[in-house]
Protein backbone atom coordinates (compact mmCIF):
# COMPACT_ATOMS: atom_id res chain seq x y z
CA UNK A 1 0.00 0.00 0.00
CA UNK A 2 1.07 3.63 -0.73
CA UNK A 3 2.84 5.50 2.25
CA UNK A 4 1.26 8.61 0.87
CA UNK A 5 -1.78 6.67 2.13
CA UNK A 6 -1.30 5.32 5.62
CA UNK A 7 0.57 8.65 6.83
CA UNK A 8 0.21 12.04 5.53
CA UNK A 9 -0.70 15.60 6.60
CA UNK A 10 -3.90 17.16 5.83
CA UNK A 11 -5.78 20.24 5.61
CA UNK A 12 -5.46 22.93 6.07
CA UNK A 13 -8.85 22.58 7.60
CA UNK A 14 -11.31 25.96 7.84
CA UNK A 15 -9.67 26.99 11.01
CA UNK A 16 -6.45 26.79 9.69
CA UNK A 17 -4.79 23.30 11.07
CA UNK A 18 -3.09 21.07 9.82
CA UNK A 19 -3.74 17.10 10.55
CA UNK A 20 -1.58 13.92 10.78
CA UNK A 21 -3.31 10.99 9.55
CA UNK A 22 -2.58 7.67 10.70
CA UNK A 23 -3.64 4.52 8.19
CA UNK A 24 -4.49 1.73 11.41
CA UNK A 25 -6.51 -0.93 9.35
CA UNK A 26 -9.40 -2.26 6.68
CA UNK A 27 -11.23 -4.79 7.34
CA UNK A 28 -14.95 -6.28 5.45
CA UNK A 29 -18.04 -3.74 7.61
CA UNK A 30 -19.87 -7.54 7.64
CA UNK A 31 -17.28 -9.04 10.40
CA UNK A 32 -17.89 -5.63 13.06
CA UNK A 33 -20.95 -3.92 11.91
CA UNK A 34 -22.86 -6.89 9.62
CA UNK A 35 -22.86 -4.11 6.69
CA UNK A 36 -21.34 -4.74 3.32
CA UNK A 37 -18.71 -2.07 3.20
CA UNK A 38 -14.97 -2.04 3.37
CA UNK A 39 -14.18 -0.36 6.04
CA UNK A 40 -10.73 1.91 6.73
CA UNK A 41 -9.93 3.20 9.99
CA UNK A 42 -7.56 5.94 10.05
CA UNK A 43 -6.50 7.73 13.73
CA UNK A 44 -6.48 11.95 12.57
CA UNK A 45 -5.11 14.68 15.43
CA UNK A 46 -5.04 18.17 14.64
CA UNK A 47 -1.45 19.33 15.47
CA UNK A 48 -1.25 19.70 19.37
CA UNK A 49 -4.89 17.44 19.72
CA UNK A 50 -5.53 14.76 20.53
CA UNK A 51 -6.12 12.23 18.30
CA UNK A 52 -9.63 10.78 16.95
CA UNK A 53 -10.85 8.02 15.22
CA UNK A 54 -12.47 8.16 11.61
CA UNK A 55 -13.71 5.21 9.70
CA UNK A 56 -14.61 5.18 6.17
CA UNK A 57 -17.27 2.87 4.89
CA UNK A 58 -16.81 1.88 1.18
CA UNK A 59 -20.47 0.09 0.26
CA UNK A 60 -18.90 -3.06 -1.26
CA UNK A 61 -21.63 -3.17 -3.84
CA UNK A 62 -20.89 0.29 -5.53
CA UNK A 63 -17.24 -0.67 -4.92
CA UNK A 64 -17.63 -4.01 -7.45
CA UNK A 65 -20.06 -2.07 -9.68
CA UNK A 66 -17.07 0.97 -9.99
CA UNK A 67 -13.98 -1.68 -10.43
CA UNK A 68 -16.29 -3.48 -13.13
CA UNK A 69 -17.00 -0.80 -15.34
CA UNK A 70 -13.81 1.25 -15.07
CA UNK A 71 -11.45 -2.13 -15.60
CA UNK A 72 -9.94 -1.71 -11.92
CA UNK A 73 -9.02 -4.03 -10.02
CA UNK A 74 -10.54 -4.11 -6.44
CA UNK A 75 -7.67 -4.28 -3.55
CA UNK A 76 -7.04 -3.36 -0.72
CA UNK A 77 -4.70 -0.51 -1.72
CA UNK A 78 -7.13 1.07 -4.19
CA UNK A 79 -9.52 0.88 -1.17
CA UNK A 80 -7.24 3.15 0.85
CA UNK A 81 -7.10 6.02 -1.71
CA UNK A 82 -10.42 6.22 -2.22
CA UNK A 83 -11.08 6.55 1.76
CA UNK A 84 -8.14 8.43 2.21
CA UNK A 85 -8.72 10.76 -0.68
CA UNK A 86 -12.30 11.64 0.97
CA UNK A 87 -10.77 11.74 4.76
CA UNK A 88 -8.23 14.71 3.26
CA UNK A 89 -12.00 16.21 1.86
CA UNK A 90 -13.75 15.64 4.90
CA UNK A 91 -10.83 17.64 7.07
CA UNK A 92 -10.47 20.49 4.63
CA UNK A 93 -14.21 21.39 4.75
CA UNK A 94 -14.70 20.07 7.97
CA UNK A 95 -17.75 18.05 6.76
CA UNK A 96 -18.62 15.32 9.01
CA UNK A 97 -15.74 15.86 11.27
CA UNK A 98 -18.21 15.16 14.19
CA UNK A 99 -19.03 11.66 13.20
CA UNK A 100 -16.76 8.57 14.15
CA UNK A 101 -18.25 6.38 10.78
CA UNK A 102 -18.89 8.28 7.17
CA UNK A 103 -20.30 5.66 4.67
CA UNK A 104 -19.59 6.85 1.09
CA UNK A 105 -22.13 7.12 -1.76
CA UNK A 106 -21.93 5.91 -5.08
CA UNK A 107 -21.11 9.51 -6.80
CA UNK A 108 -18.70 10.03 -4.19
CA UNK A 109 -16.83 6.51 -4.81
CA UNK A 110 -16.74 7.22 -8.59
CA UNK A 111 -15.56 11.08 -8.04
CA UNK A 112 -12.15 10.17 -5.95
CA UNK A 113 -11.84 7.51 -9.19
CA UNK A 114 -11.55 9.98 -10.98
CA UNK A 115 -9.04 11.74 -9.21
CA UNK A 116 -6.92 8.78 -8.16
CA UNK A 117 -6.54 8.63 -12.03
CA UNK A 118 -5.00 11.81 -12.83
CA UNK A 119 -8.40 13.07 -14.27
CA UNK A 120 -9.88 16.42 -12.59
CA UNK A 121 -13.32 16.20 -11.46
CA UNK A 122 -15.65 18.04 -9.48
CA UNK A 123 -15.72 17.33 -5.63
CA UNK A 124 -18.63 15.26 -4.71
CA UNK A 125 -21.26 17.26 -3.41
């Protein structure tokens, strides 16, 4: 897997911090939450915070629907952009920061695609 995936620096967010985000694991949703996602867990602390937990939920149907119909092949490292990609959204906007668990939609999945593949897209709204 990418290191620019399991540890980077994010933001600035809209209060002007910057975060270190820790890759800790992905795992199938079914085994801890009986949903059918892929989840990643990443630990994020703003610098000087303390450090939170943030796990994005890939629905693993729109995931095999995606890989299909792009040719992609579905692993575990093309997992991690996608979630990681949308964790650097989520702290620059600040969007969902409150929640522990952010389950992605469809749009979204196919949006940070896009961008894992050098093509510029708009953000998912």
């Amino acid at each position: 897997m990418s290191d620019q995936s399991r540890s980077f620096q994010a933001g600035p967010d809209p209060f002007g911090r910057v975060w270190n985000v820790q890759f800790r694991w992905l795992q199938t949703g079914i085994s801890i939450r009986h949903a059918d996602t892929v989840d990643v867990k990443f630990f994020v602390s703003p610098e000087g915070g303390e450090p939170e937990e943030k796990v994005i939920a890939l629905p693993h149907p729109a995931l095999l629907q995606l890989t299909a119909s792009r040719g992609r092949k579905l692993s575990d490292s093309y997992c991690l952009r996608l979630a990681a990609a949308h964790l650097r959204r989520m702290i620059e906007t600040s969007e969902d920061m409150e929640k522990t668990l952010v389950t992605l939609t469809p749009e979204e999945l196919a949006a940070y695609d896009e961008q894992s593949a050098g093509v510029t897209v708009p953000q998912p709204a």
